[in-house]
Protein backbone atom coordinates (compact mmCIF):
# COMPACT_ATOMS: atom_id res chain seq x y z
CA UNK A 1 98.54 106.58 122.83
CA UNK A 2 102.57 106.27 122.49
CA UNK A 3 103.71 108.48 119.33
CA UNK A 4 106.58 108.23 117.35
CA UNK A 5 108.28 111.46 115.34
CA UNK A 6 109.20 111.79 112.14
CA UNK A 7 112.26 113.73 111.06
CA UNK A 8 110.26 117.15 109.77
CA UNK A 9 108.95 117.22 113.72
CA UNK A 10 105.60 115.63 112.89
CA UNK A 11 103.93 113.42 115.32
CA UNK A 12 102.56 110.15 114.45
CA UNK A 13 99.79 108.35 117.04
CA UNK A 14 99.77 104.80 116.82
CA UNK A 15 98.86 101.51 118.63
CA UNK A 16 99.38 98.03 118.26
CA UNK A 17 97.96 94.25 118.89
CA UNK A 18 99.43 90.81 119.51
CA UNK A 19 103.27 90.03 120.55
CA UNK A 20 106.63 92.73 119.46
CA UNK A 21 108.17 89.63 118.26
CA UNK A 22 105.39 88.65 115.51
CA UNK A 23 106.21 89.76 112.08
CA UNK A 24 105.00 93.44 111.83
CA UNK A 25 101.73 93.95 109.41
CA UNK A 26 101.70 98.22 109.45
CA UNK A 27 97.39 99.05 108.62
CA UNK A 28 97.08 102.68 106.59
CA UNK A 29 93.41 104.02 106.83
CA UNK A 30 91.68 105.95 104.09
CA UNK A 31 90.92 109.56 103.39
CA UNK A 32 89.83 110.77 106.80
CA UNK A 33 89.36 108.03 108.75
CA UNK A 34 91.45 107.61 112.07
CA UNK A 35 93.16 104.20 112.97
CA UNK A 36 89.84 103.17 114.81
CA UNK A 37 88.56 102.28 111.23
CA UNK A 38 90.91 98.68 111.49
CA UNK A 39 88.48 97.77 114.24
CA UNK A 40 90.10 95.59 117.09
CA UNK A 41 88.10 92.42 116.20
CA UNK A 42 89.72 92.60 112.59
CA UNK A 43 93.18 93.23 114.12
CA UNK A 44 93.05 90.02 116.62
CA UNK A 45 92.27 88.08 113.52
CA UNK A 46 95.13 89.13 111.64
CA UNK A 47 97.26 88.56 114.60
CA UNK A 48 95.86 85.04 114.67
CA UNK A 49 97.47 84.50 111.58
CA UNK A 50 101.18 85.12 112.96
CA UNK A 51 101.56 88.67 113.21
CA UNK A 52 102.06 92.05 115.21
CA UNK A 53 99.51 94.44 113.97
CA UNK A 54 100.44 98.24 113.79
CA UNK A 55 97.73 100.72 112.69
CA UNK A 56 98.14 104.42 112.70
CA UNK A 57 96.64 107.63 112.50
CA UNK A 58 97.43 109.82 109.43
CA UNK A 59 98.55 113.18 109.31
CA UNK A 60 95.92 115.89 109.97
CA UNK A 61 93.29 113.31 111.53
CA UNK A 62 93.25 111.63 115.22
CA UNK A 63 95.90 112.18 117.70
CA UNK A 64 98.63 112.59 114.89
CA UNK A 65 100.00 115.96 113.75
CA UNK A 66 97.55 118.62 111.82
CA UNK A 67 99.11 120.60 108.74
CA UNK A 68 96.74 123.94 108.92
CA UNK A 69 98.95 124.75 105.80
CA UNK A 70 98.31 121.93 103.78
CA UNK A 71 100.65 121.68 100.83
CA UNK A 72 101.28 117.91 101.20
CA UNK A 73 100.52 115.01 98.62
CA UNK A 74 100.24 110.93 99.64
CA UNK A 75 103.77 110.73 99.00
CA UNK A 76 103.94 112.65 102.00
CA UNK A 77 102.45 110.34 103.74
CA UNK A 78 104.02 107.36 102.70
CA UNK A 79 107.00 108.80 103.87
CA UNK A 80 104.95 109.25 107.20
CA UNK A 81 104.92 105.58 107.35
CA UNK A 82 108.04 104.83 106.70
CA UNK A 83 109.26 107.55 109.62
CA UNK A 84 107.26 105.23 111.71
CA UNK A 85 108.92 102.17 110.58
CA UNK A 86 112.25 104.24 111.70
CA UNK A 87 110.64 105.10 115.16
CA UNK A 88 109.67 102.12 115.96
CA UNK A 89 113.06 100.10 114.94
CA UNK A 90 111.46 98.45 112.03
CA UNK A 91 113.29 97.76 108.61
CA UNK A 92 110.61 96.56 107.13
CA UNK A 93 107.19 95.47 107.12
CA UNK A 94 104.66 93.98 105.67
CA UNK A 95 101.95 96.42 104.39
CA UNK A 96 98.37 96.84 103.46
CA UNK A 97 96.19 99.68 103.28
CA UNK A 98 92.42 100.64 102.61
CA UNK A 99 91.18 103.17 99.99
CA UNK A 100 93.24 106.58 100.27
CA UNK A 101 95.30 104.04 102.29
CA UNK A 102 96.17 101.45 99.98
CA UNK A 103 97.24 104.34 97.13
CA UNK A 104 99.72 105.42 100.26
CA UNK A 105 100.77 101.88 100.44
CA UNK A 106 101.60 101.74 96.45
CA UNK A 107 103.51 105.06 96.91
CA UNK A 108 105.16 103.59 99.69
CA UNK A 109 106.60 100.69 97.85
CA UNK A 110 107.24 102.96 95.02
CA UNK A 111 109.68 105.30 96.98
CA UNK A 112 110.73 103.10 99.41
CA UNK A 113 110.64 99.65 98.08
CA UNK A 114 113.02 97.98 100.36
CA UNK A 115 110.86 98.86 103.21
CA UNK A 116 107.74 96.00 102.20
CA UNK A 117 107.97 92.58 102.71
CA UNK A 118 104.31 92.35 101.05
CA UNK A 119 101.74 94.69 99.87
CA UNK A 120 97.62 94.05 100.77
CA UNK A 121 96.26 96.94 98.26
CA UNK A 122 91.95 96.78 99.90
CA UNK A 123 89.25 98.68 97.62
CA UNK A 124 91.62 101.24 96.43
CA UNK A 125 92.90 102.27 92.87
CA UNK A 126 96.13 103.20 90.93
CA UNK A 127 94.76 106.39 89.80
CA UNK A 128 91.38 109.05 90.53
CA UNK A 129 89.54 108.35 88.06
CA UNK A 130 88.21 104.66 89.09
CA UNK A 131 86.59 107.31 92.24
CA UNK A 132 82.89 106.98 91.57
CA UNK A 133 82.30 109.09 95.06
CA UNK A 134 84.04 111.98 94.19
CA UNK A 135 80.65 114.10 94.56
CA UNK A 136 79.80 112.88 97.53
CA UNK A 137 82.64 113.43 99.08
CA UNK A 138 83.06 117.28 97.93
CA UNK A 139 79.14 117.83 98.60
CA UNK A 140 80.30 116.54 102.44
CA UNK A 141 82.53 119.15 102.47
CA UNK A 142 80.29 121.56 101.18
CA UNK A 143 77.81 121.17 104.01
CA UNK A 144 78.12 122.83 107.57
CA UNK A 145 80.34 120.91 109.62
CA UNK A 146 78.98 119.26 112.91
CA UNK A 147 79.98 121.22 115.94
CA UNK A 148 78.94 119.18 118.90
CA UNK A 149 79.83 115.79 119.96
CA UNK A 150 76.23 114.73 119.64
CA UNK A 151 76.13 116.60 115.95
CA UNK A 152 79.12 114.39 114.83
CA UNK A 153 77.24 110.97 116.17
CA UNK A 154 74.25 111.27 114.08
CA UNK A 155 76.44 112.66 110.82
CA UNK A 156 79.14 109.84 111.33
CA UNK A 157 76.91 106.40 110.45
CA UNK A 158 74.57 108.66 108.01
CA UNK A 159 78.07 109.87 106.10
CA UNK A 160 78.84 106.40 106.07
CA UNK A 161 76.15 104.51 104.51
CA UNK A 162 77.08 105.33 100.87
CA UNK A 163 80.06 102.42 101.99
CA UNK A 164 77.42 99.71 102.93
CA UNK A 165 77.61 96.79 101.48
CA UNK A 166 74.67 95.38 99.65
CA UNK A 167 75.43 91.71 100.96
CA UNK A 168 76.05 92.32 104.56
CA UNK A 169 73.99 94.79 107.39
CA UNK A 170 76.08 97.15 107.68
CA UNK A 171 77.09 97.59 111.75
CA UNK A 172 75.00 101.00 112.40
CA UNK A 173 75.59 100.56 116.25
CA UNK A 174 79.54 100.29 115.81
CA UNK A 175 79.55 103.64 113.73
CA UNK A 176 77.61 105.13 116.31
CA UNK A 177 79.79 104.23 119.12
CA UNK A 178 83.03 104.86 117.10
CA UNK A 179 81.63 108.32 115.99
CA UNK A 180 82.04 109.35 120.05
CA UNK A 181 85.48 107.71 119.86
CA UNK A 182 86.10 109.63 117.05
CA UNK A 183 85.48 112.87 118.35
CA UNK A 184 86.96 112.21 121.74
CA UNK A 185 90.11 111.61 119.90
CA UNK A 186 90.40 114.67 118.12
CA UNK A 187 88.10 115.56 114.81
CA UNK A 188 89.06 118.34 112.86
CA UNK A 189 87.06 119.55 109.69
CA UNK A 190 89.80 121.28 107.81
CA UNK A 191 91.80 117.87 108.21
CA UNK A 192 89.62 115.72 105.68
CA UNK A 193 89.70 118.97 103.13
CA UNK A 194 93.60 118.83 102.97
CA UNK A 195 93.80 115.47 102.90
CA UNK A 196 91.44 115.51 99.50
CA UNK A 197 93.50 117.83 98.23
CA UNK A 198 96.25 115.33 98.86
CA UNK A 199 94.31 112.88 97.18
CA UNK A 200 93.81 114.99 94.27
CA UNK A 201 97.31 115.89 93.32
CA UNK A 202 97.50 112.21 93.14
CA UNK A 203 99.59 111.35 89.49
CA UNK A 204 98.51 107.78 87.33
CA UNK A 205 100.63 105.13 88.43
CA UNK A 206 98.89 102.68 85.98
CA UNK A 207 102.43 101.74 84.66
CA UNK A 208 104.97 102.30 87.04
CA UNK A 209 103.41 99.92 88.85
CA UNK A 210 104.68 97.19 87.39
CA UNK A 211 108.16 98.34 88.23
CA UNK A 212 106.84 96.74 91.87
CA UNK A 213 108.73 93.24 92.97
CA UNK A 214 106.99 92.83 95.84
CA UNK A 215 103.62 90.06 96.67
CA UNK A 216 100.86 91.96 96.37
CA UNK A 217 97.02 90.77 97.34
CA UNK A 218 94.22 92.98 96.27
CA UNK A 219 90.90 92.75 97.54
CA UNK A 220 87.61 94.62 96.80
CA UNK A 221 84.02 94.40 96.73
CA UNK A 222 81.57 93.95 93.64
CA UNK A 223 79.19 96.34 95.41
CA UNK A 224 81.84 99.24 96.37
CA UNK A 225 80.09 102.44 95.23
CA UNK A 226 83.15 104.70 96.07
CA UNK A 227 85.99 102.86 94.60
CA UNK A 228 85.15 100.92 90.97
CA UNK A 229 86.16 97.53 91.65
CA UNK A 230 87.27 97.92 88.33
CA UNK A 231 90.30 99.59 89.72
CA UNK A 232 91.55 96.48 91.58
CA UNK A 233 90.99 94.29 88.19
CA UNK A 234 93.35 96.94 86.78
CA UNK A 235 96.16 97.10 89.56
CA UNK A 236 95.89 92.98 89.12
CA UNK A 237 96.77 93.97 85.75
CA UNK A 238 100.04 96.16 86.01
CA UNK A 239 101.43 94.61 89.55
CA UNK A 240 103.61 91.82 88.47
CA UNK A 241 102.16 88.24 90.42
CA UNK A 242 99.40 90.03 92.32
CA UNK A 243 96.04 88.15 93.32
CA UNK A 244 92.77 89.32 93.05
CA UNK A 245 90.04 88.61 94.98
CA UNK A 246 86.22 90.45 94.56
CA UNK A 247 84.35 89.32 97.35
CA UNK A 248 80.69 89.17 96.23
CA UNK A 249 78.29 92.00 97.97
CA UNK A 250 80.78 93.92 99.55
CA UNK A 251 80.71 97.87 99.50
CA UNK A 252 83.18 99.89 100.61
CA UNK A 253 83.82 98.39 103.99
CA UNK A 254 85.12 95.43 105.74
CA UNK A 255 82.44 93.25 106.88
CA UNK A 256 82.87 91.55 109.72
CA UNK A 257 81.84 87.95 108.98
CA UNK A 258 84.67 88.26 106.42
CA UNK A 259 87.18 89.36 108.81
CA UNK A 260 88.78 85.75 108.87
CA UNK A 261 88.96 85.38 105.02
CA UNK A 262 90.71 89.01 104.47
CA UNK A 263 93.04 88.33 107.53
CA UNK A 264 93.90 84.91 105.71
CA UNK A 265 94.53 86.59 102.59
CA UNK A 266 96.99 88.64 103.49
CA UNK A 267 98.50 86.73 105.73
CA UNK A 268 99.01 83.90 102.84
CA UNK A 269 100.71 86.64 100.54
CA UNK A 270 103.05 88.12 103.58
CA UNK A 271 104.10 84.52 103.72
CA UNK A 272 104.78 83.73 99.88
C-alpha cells in the first residue's frame, strides 16, 4: 500500500485503479469505514467512464495514521486530502465522497476551492441534524468492542444492516469477506470514537454553501435510514447548479446493480 505524507507528518494509505494519465476522481469514505468501502467493481466502472480512480484511507482508520489524541474536526481531514493531492503531484481533482465523506468533500471545496474540478456529494448532509442514526451509532460505541478477528466478522455485516437498502439484497457475503480485510488491515476501536467526535464538532454549512462554484451531483437513496434524504434535497437547494438524483429503494449503501448509473453520474458532472 504506497503512502503519501502530509506536512504535520501524518501518513495517508492509498491505492488507485485505471491509467495515471486519466483525469483523477479522489473517493472519501464515511465515518469509519476504510477505502475498501469503494469496492473494486464500483471503481472499474468509474474508470470506464474516463478516469483514474484514487480512494483513500482516513485518518485514524486502515493503514493511515491514528490520532490517540484526537482533537481534530473534518476540516482536518479535508486538508488530509488535499496533502494527498500535493503528494501525489495533483492540482486538482475531481471529487466525491460518501456520508462523513461527502461533508469532507464540501469542506474541502470550502477551504480549498481551487483544488475541485467537480464535486459528487453521495447520501451525506450539510449539517447533523438530517443524521437519523445518531443512536445507533453511539449505542455501537457503547457496546464491548470485538477483540478477535472472528469477533469482528460476525459484528461487521450485523453493524451494517441498518444501511440495507429496502430495494436491493444487500451483499451479506461481501461484508463478510471485507470484515477479514478489514481487520487484516488494521481496525482500531478508539479510531471510529474520534472520528464521531470529528463529526460532531461539525458547524451548519446550510448557507455558505452556496458560496460553492463548482458542478456538483448529489445522489441518495429514498430508503437511507442513516442520512435523511432530505438532506440531499436541501444541499440541491443551497449549491448553486447542483443535480439531484434519489434513486428509489436505496439505503445507505451503494448497490451494485447501480454501480453503472452512479459511475455515469458523476462522470457526466466531472465533464460539464
Amino acid at each position: 500500500m504506497p503512502f503519501v505524507t502530509t506536512p504535520a507528518g501524518a501518513r495517508i494509505a492509498w491505492d488507485s485503479f485505471g491509467d495515471a494519465d486519466l483525469p483523477p476522481l479522489v473517493l472519501i469514505q464515511g465515518y469509519s469505514a476504510q477505502l475498501l468501502g469503494w469496492r473494486p467493481g464500483f471503481c472499474e466502472a468509474v474508470v470506464r467512464e474516463g478516469f483514474r480512480v484514487i480512494r483513500f484511507d482516513n485518518r485514524d482508520v486502515g493503514q493511515s495514521q491514528r490520532y490517540p489524541e484526537g482533537g481534530y474536526d473534518l476540516g482536518d481531514l479535508a486538508d488530509d486530502t488535499a496533502a494527498l493531492l500535493d503528494g501525489l503531484g495533483l492540482g486538482s481533482a475531481h471529487v466525491a465522497g460518501q456520508s462523513m465523506g461527502g461533508m469532507v468533500a464540501q469542506e474541502l471545496a470550502l477551504r480549498h476551492p481551487d483544488r475541485v474540478r467537480s464535486l459528487g456529494l453521495v447520501y451525506t448532509a450539510p449539517s447533523l441534524r438530517y443524521f437519523r442514526g445518531r443512536d445507533e451509532i453511539t449505542g455501537r460505541l457503547s457496546e464491548p468492542a470485538p477483540a478477535t478477528r472472528d469477533e469482528f466478522i460476525a459484528f461487521y455485516p450485523a453493524a451494517e444492516a441498518f444501511c440495507r437498502s429496502t430495494a436491493y439484497p444487500q451483499d451479506v457475503a461481501w461484508l463478510t469477506e471485507v470484515a477479514g480485510q478489514i481487520w487484516d488491515r488494521g481496525w482500531d476501536p478508539g479510531g471510529p470514537a474520534r472520528q464521531l467526535s470529528a463529526l460532531l464538532a461539525t458547524a451548519d454549512h446550510d448557507e455558505v454553501l452556496r458560496s460553492l462554484r463548482v458542478p456538483t451531483a448529489i445522489l441518495a437513496g429514498d430508503s437511507d435510514q442513516l442520512v435523511d434524504p432530505a438532506a440531499s434535497t436541501r444541499l440541491h437547494e443551497v449549491i448553486p447548479g447542483s443535480t439531484l438524483t434519489i434513486f428509489p429503494g436505496m439505503g445507505h449503501e451503494l448497490p451494485e446493480p447501480l454501480w453503472g448509473e452512479i459511475a455515469g453520474l458523476l462522470a457526466a458532472n466531472a465533464r460539464y
